[in-house]
Protein backbone atom coordinates (compact mmCIF):
# COMPACT_ATOMS: atom_id res chain seq x y z
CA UNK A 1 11.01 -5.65 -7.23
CA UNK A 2 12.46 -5.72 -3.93
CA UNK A 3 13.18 -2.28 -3.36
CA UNK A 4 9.54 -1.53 -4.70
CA UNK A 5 7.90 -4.15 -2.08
CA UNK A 6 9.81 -2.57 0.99
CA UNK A 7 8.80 0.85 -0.38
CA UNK A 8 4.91 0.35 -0.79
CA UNK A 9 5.45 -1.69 2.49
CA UNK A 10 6.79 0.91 4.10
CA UNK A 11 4.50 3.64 2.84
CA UNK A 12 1.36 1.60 3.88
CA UNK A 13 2.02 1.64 7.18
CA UNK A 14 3.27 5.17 7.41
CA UNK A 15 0.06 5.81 6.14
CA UNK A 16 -2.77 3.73 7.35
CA UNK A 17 -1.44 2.84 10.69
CA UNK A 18 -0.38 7.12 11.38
CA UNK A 19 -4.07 7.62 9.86
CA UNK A 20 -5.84 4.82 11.89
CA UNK A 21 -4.51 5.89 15.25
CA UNK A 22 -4.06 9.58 14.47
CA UNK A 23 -8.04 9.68 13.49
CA UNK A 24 -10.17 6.85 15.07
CA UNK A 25 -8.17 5.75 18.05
CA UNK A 26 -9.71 7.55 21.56
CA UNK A 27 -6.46 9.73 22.83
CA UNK A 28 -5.76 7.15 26.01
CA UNK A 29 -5.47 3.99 23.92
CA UNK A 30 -3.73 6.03 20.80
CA UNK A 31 -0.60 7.08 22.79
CA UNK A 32 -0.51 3.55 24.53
CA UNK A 33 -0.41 1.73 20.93
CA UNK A 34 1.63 4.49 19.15
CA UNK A 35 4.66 4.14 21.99
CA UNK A 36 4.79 0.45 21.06
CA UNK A 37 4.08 1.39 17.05
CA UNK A 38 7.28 4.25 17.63
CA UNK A 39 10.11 2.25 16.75
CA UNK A 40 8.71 0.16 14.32
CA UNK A 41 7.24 3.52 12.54
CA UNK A 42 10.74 4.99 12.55
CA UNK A 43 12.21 2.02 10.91
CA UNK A 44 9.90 2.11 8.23
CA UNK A 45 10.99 5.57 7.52
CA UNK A 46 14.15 4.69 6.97
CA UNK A 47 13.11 1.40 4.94
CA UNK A 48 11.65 3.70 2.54
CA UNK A 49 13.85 6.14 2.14
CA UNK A 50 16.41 3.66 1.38
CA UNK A 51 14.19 1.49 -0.84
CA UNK A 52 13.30 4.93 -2.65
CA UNK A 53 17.02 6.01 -2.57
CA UNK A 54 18.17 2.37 -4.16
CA UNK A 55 15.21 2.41 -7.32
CA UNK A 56 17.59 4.75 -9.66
CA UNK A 57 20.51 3.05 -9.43
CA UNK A 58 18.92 -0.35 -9.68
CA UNK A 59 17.40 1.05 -12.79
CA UNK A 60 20.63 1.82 -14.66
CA UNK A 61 21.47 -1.64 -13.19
CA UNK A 62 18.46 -2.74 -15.69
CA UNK A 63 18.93 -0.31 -18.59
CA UNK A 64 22.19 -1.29 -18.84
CA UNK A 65 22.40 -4.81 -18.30
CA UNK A 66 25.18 -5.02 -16.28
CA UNK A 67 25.69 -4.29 -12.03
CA UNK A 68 28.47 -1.31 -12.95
CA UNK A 69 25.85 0.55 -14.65
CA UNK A 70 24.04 1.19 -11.13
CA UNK A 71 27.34 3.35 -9.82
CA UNK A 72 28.02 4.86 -13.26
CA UNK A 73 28.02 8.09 -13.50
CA UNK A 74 26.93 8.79 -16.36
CA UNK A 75 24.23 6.55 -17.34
CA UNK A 76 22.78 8.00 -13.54
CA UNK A 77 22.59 11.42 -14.88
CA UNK A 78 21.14 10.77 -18.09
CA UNK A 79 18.41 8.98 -16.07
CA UNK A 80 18.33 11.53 -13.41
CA UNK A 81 18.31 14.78 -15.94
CA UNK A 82 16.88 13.70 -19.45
CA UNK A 83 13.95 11.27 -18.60
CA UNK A 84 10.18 11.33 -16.60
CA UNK A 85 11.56 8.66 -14.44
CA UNK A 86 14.22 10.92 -12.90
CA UNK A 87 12.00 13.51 -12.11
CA UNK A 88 9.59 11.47 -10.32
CA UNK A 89 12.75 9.27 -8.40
CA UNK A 90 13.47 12.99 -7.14
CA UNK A 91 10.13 13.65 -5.96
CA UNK A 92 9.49 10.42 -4.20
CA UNK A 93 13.01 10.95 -2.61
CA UNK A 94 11.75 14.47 -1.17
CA UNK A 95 8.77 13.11 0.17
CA UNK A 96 10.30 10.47 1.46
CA UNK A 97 13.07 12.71 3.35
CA UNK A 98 10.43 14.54 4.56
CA UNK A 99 8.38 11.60 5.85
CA UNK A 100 11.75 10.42 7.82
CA UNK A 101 12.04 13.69 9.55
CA UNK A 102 8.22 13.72 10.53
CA UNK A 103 8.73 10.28 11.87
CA UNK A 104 11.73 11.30 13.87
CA UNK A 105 10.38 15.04 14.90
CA UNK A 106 6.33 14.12 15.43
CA UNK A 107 5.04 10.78 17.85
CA UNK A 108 3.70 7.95 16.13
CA UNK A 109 0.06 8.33 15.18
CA UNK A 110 0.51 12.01 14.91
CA UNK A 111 -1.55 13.61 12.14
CA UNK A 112 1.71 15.20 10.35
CA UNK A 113 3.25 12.09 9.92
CA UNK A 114 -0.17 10.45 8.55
CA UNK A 115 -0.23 13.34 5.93
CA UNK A 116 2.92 12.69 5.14
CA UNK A 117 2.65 9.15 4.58
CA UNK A 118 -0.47 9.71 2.37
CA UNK A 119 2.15 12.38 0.34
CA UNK A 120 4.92 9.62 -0.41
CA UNK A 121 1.76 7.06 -1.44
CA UNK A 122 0.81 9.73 -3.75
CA UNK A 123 4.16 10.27 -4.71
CA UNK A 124 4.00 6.70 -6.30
CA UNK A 125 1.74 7.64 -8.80
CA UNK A 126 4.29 9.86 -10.92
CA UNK A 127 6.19 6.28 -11.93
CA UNK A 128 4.57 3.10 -13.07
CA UNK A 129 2.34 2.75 -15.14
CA UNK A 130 -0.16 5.60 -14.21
CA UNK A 131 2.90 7.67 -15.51
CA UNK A 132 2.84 5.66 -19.21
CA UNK A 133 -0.20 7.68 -19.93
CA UNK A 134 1.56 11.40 -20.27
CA UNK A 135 0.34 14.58 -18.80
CA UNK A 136 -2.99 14.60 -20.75
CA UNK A 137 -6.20 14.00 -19.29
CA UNK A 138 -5.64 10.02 -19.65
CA UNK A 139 -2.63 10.29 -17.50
CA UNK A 140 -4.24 12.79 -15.03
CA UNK A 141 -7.13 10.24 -14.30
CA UNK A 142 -5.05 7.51 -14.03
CA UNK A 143 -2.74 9.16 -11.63
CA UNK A 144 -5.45 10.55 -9.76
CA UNK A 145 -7.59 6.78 -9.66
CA UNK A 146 -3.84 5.07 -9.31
CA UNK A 147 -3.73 7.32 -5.68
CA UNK A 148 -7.06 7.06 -4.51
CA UNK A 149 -6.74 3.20 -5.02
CA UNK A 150 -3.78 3.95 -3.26
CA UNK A 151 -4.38 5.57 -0.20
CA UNK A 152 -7.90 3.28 0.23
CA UNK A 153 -5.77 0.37 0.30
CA UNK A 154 -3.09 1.99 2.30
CA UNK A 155 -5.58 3.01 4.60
CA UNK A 156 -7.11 -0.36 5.01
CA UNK A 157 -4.05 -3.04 5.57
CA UNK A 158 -2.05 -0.12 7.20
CA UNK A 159 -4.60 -0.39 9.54
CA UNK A 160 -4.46 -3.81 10.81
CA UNK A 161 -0.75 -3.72 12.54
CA UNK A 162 -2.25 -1.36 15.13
CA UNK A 163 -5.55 -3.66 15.40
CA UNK A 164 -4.22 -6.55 16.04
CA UNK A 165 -2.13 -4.30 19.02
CA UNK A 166 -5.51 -3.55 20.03
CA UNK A 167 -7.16 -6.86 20.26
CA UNK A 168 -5.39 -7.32 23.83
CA UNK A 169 -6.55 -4.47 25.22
CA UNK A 170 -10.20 -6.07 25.06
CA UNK A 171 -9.44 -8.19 28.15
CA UNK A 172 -8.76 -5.03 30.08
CA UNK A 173 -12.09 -3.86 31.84
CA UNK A 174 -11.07 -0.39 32.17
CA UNK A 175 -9.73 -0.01 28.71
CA UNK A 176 -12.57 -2.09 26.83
CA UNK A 177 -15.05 0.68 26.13
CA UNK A 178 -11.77 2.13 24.05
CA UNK A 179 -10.75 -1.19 22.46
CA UNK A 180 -14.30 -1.79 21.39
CA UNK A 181 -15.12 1.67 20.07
CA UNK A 182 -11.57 2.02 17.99
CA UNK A 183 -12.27 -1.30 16.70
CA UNK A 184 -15.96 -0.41 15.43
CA UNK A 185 -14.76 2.74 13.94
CA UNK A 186 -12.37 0.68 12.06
CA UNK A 187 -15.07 -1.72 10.59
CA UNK A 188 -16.55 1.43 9.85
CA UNK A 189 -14.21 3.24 7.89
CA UNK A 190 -12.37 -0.39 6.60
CA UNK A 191 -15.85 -1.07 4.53
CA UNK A 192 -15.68 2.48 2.46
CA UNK A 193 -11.97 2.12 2.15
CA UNK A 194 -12.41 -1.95 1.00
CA UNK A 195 -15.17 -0.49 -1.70
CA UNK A 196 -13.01 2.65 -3.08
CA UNK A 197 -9.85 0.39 -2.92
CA UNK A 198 -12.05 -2.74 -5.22
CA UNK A 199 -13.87 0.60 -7.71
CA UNK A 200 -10.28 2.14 -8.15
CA UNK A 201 -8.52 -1.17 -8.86
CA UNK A 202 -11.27 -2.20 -11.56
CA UNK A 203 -10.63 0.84 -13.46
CA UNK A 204 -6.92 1.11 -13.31
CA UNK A 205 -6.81 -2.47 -14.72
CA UNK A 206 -9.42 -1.25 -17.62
CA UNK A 207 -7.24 1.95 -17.98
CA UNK A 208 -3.83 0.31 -18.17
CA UNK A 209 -4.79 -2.68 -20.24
CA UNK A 210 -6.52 -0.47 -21.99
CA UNK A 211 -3.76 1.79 -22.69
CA UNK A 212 -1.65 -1.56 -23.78
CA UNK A 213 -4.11 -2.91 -26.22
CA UNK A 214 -7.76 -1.17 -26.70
CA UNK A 215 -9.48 -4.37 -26.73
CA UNK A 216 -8.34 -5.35 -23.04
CA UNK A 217 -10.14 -2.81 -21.91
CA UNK A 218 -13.69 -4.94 -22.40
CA UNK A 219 -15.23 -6.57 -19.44
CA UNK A 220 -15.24 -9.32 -21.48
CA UNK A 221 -11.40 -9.34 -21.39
CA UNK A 222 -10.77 -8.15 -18.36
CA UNK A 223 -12.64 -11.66 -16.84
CA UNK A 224 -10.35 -12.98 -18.90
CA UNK A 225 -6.74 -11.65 -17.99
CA UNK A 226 -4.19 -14.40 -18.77
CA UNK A 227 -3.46 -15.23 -22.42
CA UNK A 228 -0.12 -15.37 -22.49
CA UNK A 229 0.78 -12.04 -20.38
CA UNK A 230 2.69 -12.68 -17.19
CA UNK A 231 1.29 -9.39 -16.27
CA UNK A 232 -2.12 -10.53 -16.59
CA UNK A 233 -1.33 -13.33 -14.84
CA UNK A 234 -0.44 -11.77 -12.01
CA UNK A 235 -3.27 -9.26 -11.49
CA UNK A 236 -5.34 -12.28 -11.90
CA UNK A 237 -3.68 -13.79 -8.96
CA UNK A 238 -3.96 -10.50 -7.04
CA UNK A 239 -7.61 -10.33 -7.87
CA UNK A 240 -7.88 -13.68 -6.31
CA UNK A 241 -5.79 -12.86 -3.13
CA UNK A 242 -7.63 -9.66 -2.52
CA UNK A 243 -11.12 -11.75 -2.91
CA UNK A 244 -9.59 -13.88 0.26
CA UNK A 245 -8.69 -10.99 1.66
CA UNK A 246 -12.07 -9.24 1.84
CA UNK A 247 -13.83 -12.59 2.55
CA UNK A 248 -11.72 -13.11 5.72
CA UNK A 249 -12.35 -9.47 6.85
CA UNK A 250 -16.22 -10.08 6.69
CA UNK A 251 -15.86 -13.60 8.43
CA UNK A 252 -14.00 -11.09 10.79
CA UNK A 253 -16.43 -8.33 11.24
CA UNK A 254 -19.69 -10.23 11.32
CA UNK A 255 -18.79 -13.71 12.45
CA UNK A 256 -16.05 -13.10 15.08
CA UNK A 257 -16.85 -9.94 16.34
CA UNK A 258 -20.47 -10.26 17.50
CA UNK A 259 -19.33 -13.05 19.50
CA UNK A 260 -16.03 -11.06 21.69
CA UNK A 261 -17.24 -11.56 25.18
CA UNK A 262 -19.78 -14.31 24.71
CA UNK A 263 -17.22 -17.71 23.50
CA UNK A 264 -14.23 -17.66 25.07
CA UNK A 265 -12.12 -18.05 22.19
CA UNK A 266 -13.42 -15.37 19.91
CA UNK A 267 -10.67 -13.23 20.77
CA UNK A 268 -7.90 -15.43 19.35
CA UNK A 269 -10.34 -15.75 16.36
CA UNK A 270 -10.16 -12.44 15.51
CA UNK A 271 -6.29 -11.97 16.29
CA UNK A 272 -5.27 -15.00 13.88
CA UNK A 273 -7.88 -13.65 11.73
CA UNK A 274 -6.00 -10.48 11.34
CA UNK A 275 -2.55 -11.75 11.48
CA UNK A 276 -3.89 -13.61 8.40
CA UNK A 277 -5.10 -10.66 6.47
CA UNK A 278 -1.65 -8.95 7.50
CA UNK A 279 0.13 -12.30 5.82
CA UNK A 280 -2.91 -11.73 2.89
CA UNK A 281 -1.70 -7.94 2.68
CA UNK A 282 2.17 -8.57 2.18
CA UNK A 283 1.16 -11.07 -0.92
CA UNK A 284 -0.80 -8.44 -2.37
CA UNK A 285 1.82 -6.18 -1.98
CA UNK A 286 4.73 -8.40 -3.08
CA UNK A 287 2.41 -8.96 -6.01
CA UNK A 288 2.37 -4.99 -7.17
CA UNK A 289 5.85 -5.10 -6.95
CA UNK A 290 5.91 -7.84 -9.26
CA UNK A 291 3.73 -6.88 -11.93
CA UNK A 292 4.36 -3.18 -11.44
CA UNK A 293 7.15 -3.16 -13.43
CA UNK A 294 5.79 -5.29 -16.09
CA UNK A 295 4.76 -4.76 -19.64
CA UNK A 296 1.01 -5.03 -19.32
CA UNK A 297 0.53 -6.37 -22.69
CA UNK A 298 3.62 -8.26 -23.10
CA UNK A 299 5.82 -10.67 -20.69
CA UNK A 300 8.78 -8.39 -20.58
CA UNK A 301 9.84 -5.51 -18.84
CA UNK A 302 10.11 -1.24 -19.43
């Protein structure tokens, strides 16, 4: 679960916060925020490479039942060469070597290293549970719904590191016009990726549950999530978190932000506003680490 949380971490910001400045930050203000962004961007590389590098062993760890199992050779191999999972840990570890050598050969908020990010996000979808569903066409629109939820919510709490980086720059009369029109063309783009990121996550939870029992795939059910499933439980408490989430934002966008400039202390309104969907953010992804690697219609693990 760890390893998973500091990969989707990872590949969040690598995505969203390269996208965000790459795409809707005016040149000026994007090199200002993307020096400051550069060593934290590189780290997160690394973080994910690592966290990436560390899932197959851990796995054996699992299968096996036992720590020895994660340095054995060959209980590795038969994972690496004889199963869907080791084909997909060798993917994600490509496109994660080749997101560490973007971050270390391109600036922060380059384009490159955005596309790159959005490839190891997408790389994510050949493992979990979008994966159960085989190469037929339920597993190809899973996968493909499972990385458009993805990259919308990538591209949405990637986002707010380099906002909240921006905030400051508000106070600054000759770098305000900047400030003001990056931060609009966030609230902008946030709203369709906030929609496409809610759409996508309602139908992955109908397809997966779906997939576990045909019943759970009802509405009626699917208001219903608990009985008994820890992995129900837990998407019910994401549900909830992500309702915050998107509640804050809109206090954020049409509360706080009308008033920058006219109270005086709208500005650390909106800053602790966005530190708190940053802290909301981390739950939600410490939460798909969780129940990511959960049964969805039972309380144990595959």
């Amino acid at each position: 679960m760890l390893a998973r949380l500091l990969a989707y971490g990872a590949a969040f910001h690598l995505w969203g916060a390269q996208a965000y400045l790459a795409w809707l930050v005016p040149t000026p203000l994007r090199l200002q925020l993307a020096k400051r962004l550069s060593p934290f961007t590189r780290s997160a590389a690394i973080v994910a490479l690592a966290a990436i590098l560390a899932q197959l062993p851990l796995r054996g760890a699992v299968l096996g039942e036992d720590w020895s199992a994660a340095i054995s050779p060959s209980i590795l191999s038969a994972l690496l060469w004889q199963t869907p999972l080791g084909a997909a840990w060798a993917a994600q570890v490509l496109t994660a070597l080749i997101v560490a050598t973007a971050a270390c050969a391109r600036p922060a908020g380059s384009k490159a290293l955005a596309l790159a990010g959005a490839l190891l996000l997408a790389g994510f979808t050949l493992s979990g549970h979008a994966a159960m569903q085989g190469s037929g066409a339920a597993g190809i629109a899973q996968r493909a719904n499972d990385g458009l939820h993805l990259l919308a919510a990538g591209a949405w709490t990637g986002a707010l590191m380099p906002v909240l980086l921006l905030l400051p720059q508000l106070k600054i009369a000759d770098k305000r016009a900047q400030a003001q029109l990056a931060l609009m063309r966030f609230s902008t783009a946030g709203h369709l990726a906030v929609a496409l990121a809610i759409a996508t996550c309602m139908a992955n939870a109908a397809m997966t549950l779906g997939a576990a029992d045909p019943d759970a795939a009802r509405v009626s059910v699917l208001l219903q999530p608990v009985n008994g499933s820890l992995y129900r439980i837990l998407l019910a408490v994401k549900v909830l978190v992500v309702a915050f989430m998107v509640g804050l934002a809109l206090v954020n966008r049409y509360l706080i932000v009308p008033r920058l400039g006219r109270r005086p202390n709208a500005d650390k309104a909106l800053a602790l506003g966005t530190a708190a969907e940053i802290g909301l953010a981390a739950m939600v992804i410490a939460l798909v680490a969780a129940f990511g690697i959960l049964d969805p219609g039972n309380t144990g693990s595959h």
